[in-house]
N, C-alpha and C. Protein backbone atom coordinates (compact mmCIF):
# COMPACT_ATOMS: atom_id res chain seq x y z
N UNK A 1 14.50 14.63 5.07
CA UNK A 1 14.12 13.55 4.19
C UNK A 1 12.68 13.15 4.51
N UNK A 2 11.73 12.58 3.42
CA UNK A 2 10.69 12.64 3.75
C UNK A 2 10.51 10.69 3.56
N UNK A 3 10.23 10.49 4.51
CA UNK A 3 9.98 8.69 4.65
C UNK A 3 8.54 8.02 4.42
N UNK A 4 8.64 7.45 3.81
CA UNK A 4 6.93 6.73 4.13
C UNK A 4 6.95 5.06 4.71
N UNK A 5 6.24 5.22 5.83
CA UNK A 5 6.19 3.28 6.63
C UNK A 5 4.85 2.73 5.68
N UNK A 6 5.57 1.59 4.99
CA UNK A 6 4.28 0.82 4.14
C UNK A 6 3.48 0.35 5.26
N UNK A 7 2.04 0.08 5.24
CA UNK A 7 1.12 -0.53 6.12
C UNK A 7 1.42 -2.16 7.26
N UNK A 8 2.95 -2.28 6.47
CA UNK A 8 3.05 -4.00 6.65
C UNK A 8 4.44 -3.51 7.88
N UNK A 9 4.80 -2.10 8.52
CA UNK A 9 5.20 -1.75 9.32
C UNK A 9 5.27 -1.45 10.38
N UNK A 10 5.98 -2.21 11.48
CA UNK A 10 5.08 -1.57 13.28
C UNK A 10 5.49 -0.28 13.34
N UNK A 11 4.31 0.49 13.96
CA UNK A 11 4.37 1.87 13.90
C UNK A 11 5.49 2.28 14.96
N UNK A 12 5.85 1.08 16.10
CA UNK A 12 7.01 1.42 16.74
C UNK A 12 8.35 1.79 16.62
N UNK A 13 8.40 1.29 15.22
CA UNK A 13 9.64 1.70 14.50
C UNK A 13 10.10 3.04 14.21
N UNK A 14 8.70 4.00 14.44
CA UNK A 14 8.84 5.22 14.32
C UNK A 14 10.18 6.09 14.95
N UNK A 15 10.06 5.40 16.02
CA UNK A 15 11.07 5.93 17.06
C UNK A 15 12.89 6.10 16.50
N UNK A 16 13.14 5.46 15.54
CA UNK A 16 14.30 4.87 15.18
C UNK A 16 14.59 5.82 13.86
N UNK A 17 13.58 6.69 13.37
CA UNK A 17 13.97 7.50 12.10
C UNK A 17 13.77 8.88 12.78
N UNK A 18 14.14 9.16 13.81
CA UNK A 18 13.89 10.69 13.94
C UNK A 18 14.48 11.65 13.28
N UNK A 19 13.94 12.74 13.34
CA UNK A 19 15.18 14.00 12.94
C UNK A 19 14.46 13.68 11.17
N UNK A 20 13.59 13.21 10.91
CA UNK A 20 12.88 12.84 9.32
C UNK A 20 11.16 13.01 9.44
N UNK A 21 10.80 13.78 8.10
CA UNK A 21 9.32 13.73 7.95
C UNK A 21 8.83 13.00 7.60
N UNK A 22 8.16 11.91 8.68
CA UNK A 22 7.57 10.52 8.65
C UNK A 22 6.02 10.38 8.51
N UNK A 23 5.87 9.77 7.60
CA UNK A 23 4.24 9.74 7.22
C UNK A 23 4.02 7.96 7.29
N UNK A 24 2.93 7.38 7.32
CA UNK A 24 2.59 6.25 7.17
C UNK A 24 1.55 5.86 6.17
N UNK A 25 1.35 4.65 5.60
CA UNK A 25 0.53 4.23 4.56
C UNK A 25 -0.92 4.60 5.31
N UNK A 26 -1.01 4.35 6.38
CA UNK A 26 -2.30 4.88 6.91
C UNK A 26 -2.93 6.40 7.04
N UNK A 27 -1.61 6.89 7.01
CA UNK A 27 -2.09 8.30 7.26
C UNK A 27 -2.04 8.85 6.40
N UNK A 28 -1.57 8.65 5.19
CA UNK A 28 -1.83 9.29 4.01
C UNK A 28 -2.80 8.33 3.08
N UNK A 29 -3.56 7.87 3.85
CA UNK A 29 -5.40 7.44 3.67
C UNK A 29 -5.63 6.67 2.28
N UNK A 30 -4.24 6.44 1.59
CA UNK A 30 -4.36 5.64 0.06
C UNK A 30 -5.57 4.19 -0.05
N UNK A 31 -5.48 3.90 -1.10
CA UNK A 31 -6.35 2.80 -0.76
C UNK A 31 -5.65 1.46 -0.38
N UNK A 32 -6.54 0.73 1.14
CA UNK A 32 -5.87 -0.19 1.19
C UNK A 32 -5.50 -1.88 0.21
N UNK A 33 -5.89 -1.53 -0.87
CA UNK A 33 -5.42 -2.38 -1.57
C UNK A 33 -4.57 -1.99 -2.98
N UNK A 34 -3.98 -1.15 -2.66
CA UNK A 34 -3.09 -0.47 -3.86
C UNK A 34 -1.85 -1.32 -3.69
N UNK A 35 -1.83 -1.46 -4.78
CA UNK A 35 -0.56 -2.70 -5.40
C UNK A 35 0.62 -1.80 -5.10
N UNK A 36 1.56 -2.60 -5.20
CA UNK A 36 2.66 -2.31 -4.88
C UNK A 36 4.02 -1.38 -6.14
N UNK A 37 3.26 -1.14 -6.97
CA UNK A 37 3.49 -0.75 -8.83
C UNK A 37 2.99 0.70 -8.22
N UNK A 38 1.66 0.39 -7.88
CA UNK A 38 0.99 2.17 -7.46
C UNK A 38 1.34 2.43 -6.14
N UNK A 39 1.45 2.10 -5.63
CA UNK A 39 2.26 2.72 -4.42
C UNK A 39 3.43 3.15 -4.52
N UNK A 40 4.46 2.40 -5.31
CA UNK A 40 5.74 3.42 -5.59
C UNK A 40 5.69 4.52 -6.40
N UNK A 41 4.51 4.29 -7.35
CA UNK A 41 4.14 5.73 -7.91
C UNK A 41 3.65 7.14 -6.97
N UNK A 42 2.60 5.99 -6.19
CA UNK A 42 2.27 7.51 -5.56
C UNK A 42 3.02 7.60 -4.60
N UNK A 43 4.03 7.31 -3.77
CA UNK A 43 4.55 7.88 -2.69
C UNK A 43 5.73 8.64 -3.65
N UNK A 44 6.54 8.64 -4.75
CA UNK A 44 7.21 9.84 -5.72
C UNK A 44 6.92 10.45 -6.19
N UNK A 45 5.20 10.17 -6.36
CA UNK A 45 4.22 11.58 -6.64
C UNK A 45 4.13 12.44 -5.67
N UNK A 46 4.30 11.83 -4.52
CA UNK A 46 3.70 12.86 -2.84
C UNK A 46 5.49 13.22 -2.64
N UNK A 47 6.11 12.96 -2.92
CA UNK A 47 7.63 13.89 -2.66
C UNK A 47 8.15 13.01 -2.03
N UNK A 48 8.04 11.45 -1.47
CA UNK A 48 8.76 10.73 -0.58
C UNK A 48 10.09 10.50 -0.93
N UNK A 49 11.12 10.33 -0.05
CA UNK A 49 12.78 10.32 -0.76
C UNK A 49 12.92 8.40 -0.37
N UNK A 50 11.99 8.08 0.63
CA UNK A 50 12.26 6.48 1.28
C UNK A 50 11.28 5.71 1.50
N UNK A 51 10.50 4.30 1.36
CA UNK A 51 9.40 3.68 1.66
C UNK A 51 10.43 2.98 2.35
N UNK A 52 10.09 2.55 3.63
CA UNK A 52 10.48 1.72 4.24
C UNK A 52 9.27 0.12 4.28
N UNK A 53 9.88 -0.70 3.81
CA UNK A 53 8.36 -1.99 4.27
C UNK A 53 9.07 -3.41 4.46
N UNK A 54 7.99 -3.96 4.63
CA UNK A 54 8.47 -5.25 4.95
C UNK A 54 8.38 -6.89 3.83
N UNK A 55 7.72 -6.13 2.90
CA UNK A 55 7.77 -6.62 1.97
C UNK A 55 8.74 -6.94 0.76
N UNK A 56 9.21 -8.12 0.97
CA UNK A 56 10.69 -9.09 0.57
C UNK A 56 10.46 -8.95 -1.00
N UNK A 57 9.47 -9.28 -1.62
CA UNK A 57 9.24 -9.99 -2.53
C UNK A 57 9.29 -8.54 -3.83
N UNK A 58 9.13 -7.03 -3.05
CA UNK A 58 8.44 -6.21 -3.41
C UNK A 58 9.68 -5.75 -4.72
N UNK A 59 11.53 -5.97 -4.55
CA UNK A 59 12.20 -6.27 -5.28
C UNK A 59 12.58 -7.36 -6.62
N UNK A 60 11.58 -8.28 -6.37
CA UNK A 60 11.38 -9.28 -7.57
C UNK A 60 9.66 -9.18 -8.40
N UNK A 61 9.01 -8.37 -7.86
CA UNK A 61 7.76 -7.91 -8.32
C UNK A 61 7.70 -7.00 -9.27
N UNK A 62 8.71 -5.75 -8.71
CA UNK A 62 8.43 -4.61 -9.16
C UNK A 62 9.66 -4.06 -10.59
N UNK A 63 10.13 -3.28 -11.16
CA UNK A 63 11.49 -3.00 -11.81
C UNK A 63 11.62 -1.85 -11.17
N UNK A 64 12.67 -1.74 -10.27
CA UNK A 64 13.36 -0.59 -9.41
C UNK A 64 13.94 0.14 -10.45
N UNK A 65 14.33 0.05 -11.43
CA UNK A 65 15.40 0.64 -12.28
C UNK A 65 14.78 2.17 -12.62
N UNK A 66 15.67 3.37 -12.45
CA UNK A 66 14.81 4.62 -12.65
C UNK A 66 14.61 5.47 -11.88
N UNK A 67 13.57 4.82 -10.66
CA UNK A 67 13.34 4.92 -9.45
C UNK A 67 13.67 5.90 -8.72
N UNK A 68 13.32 7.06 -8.64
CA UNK A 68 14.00 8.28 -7.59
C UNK A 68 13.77 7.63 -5.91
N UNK A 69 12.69 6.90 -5.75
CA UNK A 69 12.39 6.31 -4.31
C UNK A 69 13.53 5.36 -3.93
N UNK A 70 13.73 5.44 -2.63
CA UNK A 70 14.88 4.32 -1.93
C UNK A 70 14.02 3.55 -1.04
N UNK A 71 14.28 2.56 -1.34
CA UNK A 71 13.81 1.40 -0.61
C UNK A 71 14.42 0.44 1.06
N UNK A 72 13.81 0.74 1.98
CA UNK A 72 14.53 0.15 3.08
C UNK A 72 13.47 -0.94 3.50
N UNK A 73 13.81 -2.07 2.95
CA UNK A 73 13.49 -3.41 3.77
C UNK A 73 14.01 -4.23 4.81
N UNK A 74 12.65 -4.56 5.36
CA UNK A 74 12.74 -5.14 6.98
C UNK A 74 12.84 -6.58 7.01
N UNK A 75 13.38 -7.55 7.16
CA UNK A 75 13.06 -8.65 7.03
C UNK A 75 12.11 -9.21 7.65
N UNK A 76 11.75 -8.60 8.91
CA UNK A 76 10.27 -9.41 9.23
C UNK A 76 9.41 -8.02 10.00
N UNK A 77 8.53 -8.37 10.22
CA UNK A 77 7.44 -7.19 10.58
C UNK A 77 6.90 -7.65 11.63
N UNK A 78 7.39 -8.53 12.68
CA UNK A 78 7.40 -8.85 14.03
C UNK A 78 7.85 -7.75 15.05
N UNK A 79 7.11 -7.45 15.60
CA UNK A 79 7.85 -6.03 16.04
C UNK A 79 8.83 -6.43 17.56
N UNK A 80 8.70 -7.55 18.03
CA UNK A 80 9.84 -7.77 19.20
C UNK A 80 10.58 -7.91 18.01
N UNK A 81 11.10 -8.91 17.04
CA UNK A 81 12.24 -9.09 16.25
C UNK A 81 12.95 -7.55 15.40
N UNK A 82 11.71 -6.69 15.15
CA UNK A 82 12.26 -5.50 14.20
C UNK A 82 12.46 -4.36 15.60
N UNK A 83 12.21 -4.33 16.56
CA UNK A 83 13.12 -3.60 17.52
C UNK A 83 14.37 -3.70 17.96
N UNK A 84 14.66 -5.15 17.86
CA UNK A 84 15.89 -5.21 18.19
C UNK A 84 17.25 -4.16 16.73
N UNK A 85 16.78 -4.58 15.98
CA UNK A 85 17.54 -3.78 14.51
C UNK A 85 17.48 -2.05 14.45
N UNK A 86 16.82 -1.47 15.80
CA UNK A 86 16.88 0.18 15.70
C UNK A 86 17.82 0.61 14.23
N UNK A 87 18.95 0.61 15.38
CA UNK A 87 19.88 1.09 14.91
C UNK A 87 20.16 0.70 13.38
N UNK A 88 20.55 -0.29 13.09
CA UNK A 88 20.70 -0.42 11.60
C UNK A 88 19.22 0.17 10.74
N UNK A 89 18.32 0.04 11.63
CA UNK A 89 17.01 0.97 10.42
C UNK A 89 17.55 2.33 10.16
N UNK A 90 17.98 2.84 11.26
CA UNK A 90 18.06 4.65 11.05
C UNK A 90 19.25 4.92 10.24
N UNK A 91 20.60 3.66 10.26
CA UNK A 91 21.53 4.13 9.65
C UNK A 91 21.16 4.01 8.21
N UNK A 92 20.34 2.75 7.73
CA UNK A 92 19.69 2.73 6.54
C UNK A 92 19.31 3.72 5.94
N UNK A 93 18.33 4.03 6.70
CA UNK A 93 17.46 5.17 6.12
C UNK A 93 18.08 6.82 6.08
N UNK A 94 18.61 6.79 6.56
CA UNK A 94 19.85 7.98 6.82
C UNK A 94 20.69 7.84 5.91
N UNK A 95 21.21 6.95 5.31
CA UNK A 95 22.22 6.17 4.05
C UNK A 95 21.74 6.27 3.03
N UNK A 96 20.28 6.37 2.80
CA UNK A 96 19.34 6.20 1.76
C UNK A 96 19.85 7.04 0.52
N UNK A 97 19.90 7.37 -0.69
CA UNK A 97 20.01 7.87 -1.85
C UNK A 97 19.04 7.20 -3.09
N UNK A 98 18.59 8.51 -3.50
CA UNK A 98 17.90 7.97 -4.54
C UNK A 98 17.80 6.60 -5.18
N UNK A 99 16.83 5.99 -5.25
CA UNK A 99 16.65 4.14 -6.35
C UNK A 99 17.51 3.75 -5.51
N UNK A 100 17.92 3.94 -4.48
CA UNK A 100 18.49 2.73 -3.77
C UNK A 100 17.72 1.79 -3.00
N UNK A 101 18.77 0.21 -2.76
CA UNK A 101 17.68 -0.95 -2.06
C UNK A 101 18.48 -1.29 -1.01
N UNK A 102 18.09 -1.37 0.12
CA UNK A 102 18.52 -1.84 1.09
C UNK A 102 17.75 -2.82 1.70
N UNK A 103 18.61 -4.17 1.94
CA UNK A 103 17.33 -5.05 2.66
C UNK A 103 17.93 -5.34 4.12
N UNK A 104 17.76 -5.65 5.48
CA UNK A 104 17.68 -5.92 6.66
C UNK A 104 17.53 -7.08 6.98
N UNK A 105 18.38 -8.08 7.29
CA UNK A 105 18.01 -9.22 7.73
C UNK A 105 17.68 -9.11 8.91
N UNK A 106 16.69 -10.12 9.32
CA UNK A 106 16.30 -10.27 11.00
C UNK A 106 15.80 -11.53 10.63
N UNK A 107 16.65 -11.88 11.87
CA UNK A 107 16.72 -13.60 11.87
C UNK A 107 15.72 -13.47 12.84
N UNK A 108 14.58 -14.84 13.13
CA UNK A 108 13.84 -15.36 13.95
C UNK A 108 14.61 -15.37 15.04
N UNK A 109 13.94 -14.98 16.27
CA UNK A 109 14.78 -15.72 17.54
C UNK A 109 14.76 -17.46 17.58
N UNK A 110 15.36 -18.13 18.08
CA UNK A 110 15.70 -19.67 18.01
C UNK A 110 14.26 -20.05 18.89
N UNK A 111 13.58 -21.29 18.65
CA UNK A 111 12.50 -21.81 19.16
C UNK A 111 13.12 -22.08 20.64
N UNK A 112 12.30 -22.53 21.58
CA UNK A 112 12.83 -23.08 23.27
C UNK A 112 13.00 -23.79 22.78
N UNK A 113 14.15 -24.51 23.50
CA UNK A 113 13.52 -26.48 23.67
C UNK A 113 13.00 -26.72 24.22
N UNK A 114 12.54 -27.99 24.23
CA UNK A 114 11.24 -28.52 24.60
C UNK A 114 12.74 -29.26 25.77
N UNK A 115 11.58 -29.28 27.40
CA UNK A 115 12.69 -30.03 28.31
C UNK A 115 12.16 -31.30 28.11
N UNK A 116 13.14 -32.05 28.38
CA UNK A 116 13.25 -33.65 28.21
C UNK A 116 12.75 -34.07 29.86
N UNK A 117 11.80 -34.81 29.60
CA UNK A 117 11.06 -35.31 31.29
C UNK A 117 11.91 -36.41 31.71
């Protein structure tokens, strides 16, 4: 399967899709301000089967309907918070089938408390 990490992805995540031909928004040198309309174009122009990103909104922006690309969203792009979720990324993306959406919750870790003097 051929994956692409949108730019708004820690590259550490890499680790978690192995055994897949992984490219990144950086390394396939697009421009960095290509909307999110042309980016799903061109990564199904370049043969991608999955964009993985972190971008929430990118399902109420765009019309998925059609869509040969599968979509795996991250809920946050904190990379202590999106390490902890390995595992559910790879089963995602491994799960993936055509125009499909998958989104990932990742909850914030809880603030400290503040100690009481």
């Amino acid at each position: 399967m051929r994956i692409l990490f949108d730019k708004n992805v820690p590259v550490g995540a890499r680790r978690f899709v192995s055994g897949h031909e992984l490219r990144t928004f950086v390394e396939m040198r697009w421009h960095p301000q290509l909307e999110n309309g042309e980016l799903l174009k061109a990564a199904e122009a370049a043969g991608f089967n999955v964009l993985v990103t972190s971008d929430q909104n990118i399902r109420h922006q765009q019309n998925l309907m059609g869509r040969r690309l599968a979509l795996v969203v991250l809920g946050s792009n904190i990379w202590p918070i999106v390490r902890e979720h390995g595992a559910t990324i790879a089963a995602k993306v491994d799960a993936a089938t055509p125009g499909s959406y998958d989104f990932i919750e990742m909850a914030l870790p809880p603030k400290p408390r503040k100690k009481d003097s």
